[in-house]
N, C-alpha and C. Protein backbone atom coordinates (compact mmCIF):
# COMPACT_ATOMS: atom_id res chain seq x y z
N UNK A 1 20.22 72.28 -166.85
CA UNK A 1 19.20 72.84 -167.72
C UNK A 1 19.13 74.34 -167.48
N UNK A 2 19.18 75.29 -168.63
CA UNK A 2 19.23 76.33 -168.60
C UNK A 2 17.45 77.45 -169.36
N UNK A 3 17.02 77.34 -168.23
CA UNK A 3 15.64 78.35 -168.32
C UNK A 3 15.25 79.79 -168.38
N UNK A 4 14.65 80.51 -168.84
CA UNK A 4 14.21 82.14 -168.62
C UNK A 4 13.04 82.12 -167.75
N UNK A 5 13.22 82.89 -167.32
CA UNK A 5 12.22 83.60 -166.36
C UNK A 5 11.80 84.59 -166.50
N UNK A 6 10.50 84.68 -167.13
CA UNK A 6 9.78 86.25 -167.72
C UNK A 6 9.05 87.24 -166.42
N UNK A 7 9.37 88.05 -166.35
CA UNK A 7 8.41 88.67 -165.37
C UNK A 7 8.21 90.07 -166.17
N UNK A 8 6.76 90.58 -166.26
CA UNK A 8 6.36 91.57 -166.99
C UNK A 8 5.01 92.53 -165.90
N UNK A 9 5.55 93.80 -166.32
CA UNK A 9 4.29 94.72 -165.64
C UNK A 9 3.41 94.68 -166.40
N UNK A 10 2.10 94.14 -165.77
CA UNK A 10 0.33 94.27 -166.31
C UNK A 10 0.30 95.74 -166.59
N UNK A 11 -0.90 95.89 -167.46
CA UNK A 11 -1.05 97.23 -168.15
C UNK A 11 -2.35 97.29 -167.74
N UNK A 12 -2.61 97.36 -166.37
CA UNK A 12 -3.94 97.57 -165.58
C UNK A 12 -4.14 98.66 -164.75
N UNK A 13 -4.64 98.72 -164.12
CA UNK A 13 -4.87 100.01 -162.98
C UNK A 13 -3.83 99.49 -161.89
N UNK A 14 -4.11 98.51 -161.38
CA UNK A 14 -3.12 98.07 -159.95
C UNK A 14 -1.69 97.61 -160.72
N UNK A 15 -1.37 97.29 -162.19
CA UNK A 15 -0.64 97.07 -162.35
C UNK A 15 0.92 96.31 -161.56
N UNK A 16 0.08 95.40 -161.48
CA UNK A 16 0.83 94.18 -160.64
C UNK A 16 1.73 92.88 -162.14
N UNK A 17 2.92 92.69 -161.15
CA UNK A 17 3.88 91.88 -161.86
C UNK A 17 3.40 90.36 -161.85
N UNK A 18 4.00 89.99 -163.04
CA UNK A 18 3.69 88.70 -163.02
C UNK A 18 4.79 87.89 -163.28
N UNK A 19 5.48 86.89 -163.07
CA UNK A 19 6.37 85.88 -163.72
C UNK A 19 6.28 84.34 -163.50
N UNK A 20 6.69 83.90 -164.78
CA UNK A 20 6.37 82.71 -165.71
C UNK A 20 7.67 82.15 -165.48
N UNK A 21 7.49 81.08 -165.80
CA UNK A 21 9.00 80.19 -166.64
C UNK A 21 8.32 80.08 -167.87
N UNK A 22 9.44 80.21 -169.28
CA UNK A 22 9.08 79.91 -170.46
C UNK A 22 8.95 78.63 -171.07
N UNK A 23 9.43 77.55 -170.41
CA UNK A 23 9.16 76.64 -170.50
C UNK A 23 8.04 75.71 -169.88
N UNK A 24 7.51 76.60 -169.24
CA UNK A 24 5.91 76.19 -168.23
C UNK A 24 5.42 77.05 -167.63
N UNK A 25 4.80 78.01 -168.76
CA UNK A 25 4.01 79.25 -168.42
C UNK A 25 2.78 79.38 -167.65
N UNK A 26 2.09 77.94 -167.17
CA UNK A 26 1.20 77.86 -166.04
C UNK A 26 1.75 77.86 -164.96
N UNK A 27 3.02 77.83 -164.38
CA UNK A 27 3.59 78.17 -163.46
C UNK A 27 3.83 79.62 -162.98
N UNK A 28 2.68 80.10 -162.55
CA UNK A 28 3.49 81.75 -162.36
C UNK A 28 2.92 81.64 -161.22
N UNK A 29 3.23 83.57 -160.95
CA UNK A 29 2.90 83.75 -159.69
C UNK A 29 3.13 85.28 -159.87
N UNK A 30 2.27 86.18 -159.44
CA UNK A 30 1.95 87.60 -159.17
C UNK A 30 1.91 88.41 -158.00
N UNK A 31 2.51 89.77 -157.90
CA UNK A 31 3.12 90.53 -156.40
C UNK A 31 2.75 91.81 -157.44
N UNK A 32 2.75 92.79 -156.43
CA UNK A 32 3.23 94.07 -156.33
C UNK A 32 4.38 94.31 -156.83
N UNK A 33 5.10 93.81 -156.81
CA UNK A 33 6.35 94.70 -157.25
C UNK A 33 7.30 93.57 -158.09
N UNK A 34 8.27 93.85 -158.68
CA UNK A 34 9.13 92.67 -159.46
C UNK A 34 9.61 91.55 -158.57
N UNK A 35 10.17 92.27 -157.79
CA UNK A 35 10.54 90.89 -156.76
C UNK A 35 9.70 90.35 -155.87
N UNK A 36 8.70 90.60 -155.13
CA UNK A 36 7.56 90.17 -154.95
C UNK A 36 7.15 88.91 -155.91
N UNK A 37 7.07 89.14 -157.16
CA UNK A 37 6.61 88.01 -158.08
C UNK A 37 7.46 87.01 -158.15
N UNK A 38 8.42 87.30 -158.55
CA UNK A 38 9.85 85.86 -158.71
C UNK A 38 10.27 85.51 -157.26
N UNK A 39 10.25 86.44 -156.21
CA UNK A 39 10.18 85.46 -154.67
C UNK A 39 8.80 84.26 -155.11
N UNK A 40 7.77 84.83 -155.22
CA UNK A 40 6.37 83.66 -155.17
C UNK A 40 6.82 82.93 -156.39
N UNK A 41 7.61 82.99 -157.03
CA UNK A 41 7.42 82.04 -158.23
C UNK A 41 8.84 81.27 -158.17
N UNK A 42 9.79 81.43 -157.05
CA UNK A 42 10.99 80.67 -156.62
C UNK A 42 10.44 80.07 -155.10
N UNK A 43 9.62 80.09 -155.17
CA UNK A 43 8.93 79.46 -153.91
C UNK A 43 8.26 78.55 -154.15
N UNK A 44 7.29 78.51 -154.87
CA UNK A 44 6.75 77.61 -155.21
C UNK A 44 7.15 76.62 -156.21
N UNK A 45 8.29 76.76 -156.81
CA UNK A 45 8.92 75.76 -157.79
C UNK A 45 10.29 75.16 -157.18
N UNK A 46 10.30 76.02 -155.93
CA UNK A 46 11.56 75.36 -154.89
C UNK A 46 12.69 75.43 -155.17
N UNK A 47 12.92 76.51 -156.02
CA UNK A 47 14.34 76.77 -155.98
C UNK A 47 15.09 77.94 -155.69
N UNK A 48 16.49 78.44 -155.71
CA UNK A 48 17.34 79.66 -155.26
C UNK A 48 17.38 80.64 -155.94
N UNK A 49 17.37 81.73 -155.34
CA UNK A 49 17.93 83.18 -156.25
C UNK A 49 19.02 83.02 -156.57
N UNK A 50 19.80 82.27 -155.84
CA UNK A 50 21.08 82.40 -155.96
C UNK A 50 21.72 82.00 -157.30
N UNK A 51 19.99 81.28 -158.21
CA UNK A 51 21.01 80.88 -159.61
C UNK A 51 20.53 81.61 -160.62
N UNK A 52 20.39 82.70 -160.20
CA UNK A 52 19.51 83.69 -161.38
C UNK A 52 20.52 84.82 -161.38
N UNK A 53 20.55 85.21 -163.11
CA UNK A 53 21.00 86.06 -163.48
C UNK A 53 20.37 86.88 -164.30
N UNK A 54 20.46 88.11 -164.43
CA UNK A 54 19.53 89.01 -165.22
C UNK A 54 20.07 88.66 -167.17
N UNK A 55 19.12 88.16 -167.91
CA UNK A 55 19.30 88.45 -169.38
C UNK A 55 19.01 89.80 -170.03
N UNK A 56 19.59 90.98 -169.99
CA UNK A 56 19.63 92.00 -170.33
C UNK A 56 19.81 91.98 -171.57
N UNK A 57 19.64 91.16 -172.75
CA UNK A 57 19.47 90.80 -174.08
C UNK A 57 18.55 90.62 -174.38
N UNK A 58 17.21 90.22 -173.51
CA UNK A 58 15.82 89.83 -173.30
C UNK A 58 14.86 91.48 -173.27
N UNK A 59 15.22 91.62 -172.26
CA UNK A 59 15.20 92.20 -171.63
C UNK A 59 14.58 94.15 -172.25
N UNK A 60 13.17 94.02 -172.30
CA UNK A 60 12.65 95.47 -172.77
C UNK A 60 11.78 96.25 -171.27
N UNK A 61 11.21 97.58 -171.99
CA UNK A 61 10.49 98.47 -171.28
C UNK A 61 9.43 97.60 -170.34
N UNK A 62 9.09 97.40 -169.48
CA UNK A 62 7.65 96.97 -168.95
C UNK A 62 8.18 95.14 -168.88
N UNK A 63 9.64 94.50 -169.23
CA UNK A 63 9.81 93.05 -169.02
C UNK A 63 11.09 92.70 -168.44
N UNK A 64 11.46 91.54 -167.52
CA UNK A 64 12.78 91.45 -166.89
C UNK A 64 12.74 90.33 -167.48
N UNK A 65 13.97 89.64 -168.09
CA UNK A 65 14.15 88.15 -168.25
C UNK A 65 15.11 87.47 -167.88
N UNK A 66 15.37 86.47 -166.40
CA UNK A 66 16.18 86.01 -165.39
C UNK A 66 16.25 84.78 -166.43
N UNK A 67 17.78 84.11 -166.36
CA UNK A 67 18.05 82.85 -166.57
C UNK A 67 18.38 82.01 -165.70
N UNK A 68 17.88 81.21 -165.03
CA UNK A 68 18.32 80.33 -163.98
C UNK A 68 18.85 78.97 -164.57
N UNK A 69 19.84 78.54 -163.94
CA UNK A 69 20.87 77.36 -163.98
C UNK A 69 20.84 76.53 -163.15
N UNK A 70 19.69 75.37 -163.18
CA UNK A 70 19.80 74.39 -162.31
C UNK A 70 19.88 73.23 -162.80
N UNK A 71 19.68 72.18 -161.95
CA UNK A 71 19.47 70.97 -162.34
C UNK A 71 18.56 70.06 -162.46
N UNK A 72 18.25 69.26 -163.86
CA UNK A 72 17.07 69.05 -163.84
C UNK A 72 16.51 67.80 -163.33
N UNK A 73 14.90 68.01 -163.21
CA UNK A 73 14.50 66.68 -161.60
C UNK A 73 14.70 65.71 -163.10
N UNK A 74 15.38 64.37 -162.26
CA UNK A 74 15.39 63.37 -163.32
C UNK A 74 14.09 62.44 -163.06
N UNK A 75 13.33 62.42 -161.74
CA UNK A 75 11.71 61.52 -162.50
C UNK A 75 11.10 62.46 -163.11
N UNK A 76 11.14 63.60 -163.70
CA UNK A 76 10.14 63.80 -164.90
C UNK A 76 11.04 63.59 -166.05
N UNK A 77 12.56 63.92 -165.87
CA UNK A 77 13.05 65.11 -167.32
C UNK A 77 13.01 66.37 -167.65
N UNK A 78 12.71 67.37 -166.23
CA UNK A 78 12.34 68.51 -166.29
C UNK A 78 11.24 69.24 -166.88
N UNK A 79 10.23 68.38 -167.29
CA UNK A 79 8.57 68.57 -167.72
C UNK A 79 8.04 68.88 -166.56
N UNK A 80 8.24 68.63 -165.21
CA UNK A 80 7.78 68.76 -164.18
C UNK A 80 6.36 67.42 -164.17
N UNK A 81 5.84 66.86 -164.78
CA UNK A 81 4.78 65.94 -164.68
C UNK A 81 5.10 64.63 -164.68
N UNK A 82 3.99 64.31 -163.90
CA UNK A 82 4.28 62.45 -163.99
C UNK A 82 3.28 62.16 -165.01
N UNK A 83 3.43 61.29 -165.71
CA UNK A 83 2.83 61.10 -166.98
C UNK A 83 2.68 59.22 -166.64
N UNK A 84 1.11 58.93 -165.96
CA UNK A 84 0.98 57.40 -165.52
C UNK A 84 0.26 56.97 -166.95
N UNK A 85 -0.41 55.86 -166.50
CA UNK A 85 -1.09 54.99 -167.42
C UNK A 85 -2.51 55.57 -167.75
N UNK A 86 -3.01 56.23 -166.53
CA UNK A 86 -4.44 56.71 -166.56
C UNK A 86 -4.46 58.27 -165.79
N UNK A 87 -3.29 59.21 -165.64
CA UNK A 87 -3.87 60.30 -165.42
C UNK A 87 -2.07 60.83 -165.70
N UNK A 88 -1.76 62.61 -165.76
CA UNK A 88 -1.07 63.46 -165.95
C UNK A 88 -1.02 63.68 -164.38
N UNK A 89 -0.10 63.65 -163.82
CA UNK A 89 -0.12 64.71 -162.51
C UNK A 89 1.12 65.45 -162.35
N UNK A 90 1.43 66.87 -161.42
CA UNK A 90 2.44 67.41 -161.20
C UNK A 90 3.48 66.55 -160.54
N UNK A 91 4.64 66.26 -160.64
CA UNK A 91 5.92 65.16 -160.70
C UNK A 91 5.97 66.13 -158.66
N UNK A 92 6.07 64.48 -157.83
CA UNK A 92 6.21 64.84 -156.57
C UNK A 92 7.90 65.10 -156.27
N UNK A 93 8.68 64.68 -156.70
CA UNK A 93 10.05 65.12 -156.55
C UNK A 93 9.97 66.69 -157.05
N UNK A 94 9.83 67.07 -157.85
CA UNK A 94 10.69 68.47 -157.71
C UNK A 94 9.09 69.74 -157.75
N UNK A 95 8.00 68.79 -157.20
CA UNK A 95 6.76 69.77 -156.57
C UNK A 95 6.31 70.51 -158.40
N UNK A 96 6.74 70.15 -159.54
CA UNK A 96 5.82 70.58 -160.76
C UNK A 96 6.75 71.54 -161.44
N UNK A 97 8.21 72.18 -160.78
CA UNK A 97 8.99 72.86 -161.79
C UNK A 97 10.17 72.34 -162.77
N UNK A 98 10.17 71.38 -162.37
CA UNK A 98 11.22 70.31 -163.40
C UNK A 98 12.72 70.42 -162.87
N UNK A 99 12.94 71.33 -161.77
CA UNK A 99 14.39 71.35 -161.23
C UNK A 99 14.11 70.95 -159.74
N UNK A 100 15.80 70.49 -159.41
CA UNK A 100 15.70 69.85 -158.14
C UNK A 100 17.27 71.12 -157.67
């Protein structure tokens, strides 16, 4: 499964970074600086730098857009959620980012 990874500078005073996955934009995570943000946001979705590449086609003033190439968790389907009979929860195999 092939994903983007948005990370964009806030237009605030502290102007701190933020990055998303576009496919599950409640997943972020915010730093100081660009990499600061996508370390916290490859941390918490548990996966490598090592599969990110810069989309420089994406890619404007004030936005970075990484494509990462992994594989996707097969108990969700890469939704990242478990979807029971009586509640939604974040999928415990791949911790809520849909890759393993």
């Amino acid at each position: 499964m092939t994903t983007r990874i948005h990370v964009a500078k806030a237009l605030t005073p502290n102007e701190h970074w933020s990055a998303w996955f576009d496919e599950n934009p409640t997943l972020a995570f915010a730093g100081e600086s660009l990499s600061e943000a996508v370390d916290g946001l490859l941390e918490i979705a548990q996966l490598d730098s090592a599969t990110l590449n810069v989309d420089l086609s994406q890619c404007n003033k004030g936005e970075v857009v990484f494509i990462h190439d992994g594989k996707t968790c097969q108990d969700c389907d890469g939704t990242g959620r478990y979807i029971g009979l009586y509640k939604v929860a974040k999928c415990d195999a791949c911790g809520g980012s849909g890759w393993v």
